[in-house]
N, C-alpha and C. Protein backbone atom coordinates (compact mmCIF):
# COMPACT_ATOMS: atom_id res chain seq x y z
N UNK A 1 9.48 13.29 -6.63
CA UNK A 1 8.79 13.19 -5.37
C UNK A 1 9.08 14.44 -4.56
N UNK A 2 8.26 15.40 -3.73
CA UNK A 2 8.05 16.10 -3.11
C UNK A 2 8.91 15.79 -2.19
N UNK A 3 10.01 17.09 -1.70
CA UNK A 3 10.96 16.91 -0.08
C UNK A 3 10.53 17.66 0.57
N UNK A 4 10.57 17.07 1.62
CA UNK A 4 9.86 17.25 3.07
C UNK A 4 10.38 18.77 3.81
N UNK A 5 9.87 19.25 4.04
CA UNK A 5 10.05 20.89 4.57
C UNK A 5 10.67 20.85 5.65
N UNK A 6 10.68 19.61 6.90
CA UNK A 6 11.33 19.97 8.03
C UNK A 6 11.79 19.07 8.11
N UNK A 7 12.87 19.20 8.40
CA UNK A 7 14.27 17.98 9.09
C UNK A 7 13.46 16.54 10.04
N UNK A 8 12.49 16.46 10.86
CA UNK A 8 11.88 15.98 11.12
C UNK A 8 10.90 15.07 11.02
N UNK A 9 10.23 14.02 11.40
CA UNK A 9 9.36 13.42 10.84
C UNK A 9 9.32 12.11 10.91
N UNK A 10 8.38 11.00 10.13
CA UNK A 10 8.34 9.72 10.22
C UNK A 10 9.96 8.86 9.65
N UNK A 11 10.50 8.78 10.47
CA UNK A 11 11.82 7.89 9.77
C UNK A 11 11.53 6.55 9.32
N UNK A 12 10.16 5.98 9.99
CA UNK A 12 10.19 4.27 9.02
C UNK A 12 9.47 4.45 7.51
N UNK A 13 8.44 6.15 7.89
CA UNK A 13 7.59 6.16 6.32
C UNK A 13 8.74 7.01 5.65
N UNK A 14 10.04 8.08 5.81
CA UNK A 14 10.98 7.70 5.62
C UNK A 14 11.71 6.80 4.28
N UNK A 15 12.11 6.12 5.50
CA UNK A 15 12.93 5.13 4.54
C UNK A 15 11.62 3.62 3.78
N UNK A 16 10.53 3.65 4.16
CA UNK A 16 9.95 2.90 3.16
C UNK A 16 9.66 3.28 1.54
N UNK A 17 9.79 4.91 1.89
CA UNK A 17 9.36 5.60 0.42
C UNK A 17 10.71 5.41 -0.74
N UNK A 18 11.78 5.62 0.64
CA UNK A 18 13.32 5.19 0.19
C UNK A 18 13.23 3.75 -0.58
N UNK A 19 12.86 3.37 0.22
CA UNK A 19 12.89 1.75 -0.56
C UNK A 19 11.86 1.73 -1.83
N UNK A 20 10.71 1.92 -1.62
CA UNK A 20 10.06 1.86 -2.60
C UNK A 20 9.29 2.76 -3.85
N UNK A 21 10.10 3.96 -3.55
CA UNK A 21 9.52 5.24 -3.80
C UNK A 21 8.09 5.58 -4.24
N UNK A 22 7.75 5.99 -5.09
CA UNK A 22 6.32 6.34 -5.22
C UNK A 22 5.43 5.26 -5.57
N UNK A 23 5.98 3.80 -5.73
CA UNK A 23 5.07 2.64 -6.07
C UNK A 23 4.23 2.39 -5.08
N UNK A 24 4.23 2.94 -3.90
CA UNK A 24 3.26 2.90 -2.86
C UNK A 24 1.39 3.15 -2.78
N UNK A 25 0.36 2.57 -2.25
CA UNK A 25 -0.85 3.23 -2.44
C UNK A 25 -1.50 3.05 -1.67
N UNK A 26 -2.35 3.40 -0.84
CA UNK A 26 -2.96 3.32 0.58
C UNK A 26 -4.25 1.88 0.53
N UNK A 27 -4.72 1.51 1.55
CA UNK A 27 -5.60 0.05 1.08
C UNK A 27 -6.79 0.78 0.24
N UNK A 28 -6.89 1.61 0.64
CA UNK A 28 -8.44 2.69 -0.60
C UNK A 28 -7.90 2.32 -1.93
N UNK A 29 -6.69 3.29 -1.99
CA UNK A 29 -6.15 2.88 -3.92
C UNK A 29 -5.91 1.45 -4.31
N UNK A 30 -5.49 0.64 -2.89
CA UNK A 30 -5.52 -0.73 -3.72
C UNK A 30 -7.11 -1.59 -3.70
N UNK A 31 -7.94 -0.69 -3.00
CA UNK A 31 -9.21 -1.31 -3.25
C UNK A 31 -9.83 -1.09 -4.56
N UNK A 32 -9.41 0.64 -4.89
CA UNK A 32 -9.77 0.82 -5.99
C UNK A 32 -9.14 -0.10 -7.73
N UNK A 33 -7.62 0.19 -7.23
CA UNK A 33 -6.78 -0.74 -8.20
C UNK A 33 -7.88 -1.63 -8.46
N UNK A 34 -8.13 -2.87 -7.91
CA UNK A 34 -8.40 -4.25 -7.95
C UNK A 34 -9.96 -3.91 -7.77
N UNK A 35 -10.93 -3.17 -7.75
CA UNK A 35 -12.06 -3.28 -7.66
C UNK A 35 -12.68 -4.09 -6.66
N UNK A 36 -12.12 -3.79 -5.57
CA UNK A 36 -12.35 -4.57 -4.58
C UNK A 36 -12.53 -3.61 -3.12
N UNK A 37 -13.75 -4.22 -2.17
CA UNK A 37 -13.82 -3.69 -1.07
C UNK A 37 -12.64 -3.11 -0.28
N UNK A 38 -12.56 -1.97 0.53
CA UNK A 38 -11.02 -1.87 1.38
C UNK A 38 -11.38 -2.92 2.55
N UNK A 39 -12.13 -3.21 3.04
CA UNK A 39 -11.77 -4.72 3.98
C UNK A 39 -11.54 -5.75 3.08
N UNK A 40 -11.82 -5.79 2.08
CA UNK A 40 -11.07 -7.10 1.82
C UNK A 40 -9.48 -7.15 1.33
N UNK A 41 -9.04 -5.80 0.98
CA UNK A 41 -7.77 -5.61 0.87
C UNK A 41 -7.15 -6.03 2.49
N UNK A 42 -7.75 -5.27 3.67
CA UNK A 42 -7.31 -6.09 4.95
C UNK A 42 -7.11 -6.91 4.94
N UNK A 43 -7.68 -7.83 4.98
CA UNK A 43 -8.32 -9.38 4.91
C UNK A 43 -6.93 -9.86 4.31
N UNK A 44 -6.67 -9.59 3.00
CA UNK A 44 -5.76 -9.95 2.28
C UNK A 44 -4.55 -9.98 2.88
N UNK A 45 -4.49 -8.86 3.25
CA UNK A 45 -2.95 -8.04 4.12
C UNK A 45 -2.80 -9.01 5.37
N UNK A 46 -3.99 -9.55 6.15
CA UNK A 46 -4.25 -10.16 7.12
C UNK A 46 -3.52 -11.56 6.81
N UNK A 47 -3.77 -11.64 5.41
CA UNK A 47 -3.52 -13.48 5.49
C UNK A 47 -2.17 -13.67 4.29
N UNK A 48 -1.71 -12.30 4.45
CA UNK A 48 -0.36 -12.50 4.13
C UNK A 48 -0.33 -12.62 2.61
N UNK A 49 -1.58 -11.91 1.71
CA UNK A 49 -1.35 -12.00 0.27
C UNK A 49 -0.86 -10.77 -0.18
N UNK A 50 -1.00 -9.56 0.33
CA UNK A 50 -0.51 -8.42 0.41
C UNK A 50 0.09 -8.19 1.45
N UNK A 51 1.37 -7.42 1.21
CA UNK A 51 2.60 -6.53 2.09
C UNK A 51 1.76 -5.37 2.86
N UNK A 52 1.52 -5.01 4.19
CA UNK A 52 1.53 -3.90 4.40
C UNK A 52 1.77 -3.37 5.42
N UNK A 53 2.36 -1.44 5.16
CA UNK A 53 3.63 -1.24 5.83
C UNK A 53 2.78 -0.71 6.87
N UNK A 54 2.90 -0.36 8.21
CA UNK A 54 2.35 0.16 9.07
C UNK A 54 2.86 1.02 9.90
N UNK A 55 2.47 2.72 10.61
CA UNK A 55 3.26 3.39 11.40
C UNK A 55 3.13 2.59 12.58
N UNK A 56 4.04 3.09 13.30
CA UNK A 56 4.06 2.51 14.31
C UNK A 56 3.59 3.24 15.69
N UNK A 57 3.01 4.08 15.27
CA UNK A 57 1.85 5.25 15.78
C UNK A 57 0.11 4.76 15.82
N UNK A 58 -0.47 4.65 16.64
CA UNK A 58 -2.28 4.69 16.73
C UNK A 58 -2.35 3.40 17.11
N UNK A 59 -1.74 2.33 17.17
CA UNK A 59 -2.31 1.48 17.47
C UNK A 59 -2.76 0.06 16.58
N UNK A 60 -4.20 -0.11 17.12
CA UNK A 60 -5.30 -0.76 16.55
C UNK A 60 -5.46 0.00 14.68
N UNK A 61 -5.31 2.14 15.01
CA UNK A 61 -5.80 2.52 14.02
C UNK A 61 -4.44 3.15 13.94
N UNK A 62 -3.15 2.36 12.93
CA UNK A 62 -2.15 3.24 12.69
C UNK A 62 -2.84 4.80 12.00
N UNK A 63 -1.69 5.14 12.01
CA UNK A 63 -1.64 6.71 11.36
C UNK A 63 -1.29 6.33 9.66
N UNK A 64 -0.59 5.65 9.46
CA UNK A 64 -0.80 5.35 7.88
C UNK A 64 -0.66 4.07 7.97
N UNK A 65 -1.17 3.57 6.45
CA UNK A 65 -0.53 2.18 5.86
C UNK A 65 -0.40 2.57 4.88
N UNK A 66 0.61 1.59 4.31
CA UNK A 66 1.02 1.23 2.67
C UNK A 66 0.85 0.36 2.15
N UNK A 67 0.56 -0.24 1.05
CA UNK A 67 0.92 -1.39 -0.08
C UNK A 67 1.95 -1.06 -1.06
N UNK A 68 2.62 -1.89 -1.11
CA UNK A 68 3.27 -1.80 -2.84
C UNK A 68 2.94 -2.04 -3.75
N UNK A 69 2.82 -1.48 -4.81
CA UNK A 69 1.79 -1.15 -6.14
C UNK A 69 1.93 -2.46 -6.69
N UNK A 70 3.50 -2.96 -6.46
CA UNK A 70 3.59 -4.17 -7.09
C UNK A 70 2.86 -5.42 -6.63
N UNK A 71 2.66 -5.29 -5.03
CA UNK A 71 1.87 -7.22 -4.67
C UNK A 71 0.53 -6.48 -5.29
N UNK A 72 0.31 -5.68 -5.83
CA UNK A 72 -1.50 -5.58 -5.73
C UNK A 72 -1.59 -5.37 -7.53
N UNK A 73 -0.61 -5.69 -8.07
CA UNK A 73 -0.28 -6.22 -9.89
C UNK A 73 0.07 -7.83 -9.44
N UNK A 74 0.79 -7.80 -8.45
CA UNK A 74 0.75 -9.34 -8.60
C UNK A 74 -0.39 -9.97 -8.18
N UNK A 75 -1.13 -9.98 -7.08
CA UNK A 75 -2.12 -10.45 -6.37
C UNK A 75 -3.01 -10.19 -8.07
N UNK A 76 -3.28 -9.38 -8.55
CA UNK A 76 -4.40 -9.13 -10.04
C UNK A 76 -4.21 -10.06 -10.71
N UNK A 77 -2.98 -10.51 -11.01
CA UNK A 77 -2.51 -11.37 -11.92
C UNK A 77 -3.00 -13.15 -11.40
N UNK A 78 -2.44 -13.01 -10.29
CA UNK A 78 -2.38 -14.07 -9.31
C UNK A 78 -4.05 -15.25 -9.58
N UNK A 79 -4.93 -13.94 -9.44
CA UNK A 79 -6.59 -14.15 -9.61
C UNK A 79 -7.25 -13.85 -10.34
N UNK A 80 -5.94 -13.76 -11.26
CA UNK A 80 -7.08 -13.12 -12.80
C UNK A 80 -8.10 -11.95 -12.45
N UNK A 81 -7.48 -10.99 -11.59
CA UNK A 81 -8.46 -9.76 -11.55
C UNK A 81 -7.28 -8.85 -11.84
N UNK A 82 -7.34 -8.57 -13.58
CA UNK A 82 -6.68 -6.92 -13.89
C UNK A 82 -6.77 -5.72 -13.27
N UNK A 83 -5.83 -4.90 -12.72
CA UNK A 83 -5.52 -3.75 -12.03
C UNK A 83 -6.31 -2.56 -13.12
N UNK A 84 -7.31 -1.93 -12.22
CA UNK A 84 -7.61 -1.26 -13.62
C UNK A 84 -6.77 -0.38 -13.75
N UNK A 85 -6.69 0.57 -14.90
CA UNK A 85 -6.12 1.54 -15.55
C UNK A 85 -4.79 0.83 -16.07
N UNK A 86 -4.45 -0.36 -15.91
CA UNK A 86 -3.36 -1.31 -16.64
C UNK A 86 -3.54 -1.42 -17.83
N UNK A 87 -2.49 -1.94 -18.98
CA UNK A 87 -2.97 -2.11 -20.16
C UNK A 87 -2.02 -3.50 -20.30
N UNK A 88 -2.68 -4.09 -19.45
CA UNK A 88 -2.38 -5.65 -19.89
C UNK A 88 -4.49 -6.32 -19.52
């Protein structure tokens, strides 16, 4: 994983990468993962079937979100919708 050039910066995106390192993917890649709309990845996130991490910057429109690669293999599994590029 790429280190950060200045001493500075997001300390919760930070230590989430800490925690979860690169298994992370924005609601686009997990729309793409799962072949599924990015509002309905919201939706999901909304009703508590997916984790997601949020800055605590913008508001209404954070500055980033995250998923973990893993609820969006589990959620696939969950509904019988395979993650593509998986080889299960």
């Amino acid at each position: 994983m790429p280190k950060a050039n200045r001493p500075e910066g997001d300390e919760k995106l930070g230590a989430l990468f800490d925690k979860f390192g690169d298994r992370m993917v924005s609601p686009g890649g997990a729309a793409a993962l799962l072949g599924l709309a990015r509002q309905t990845i919201y939706t999901l996130c909304a009703r508590g079937e997916l984790r997601a991490f949020r800055s605590d910057e913008g508001g209404v429109n954070p500055k980033w979100v995250y998923i973990p690669v893993d609820d969006v293999y589990a959620y696939g599994e969950k509904v019988g919708r395979p993650v593509r590029g998986s080889k299960s």
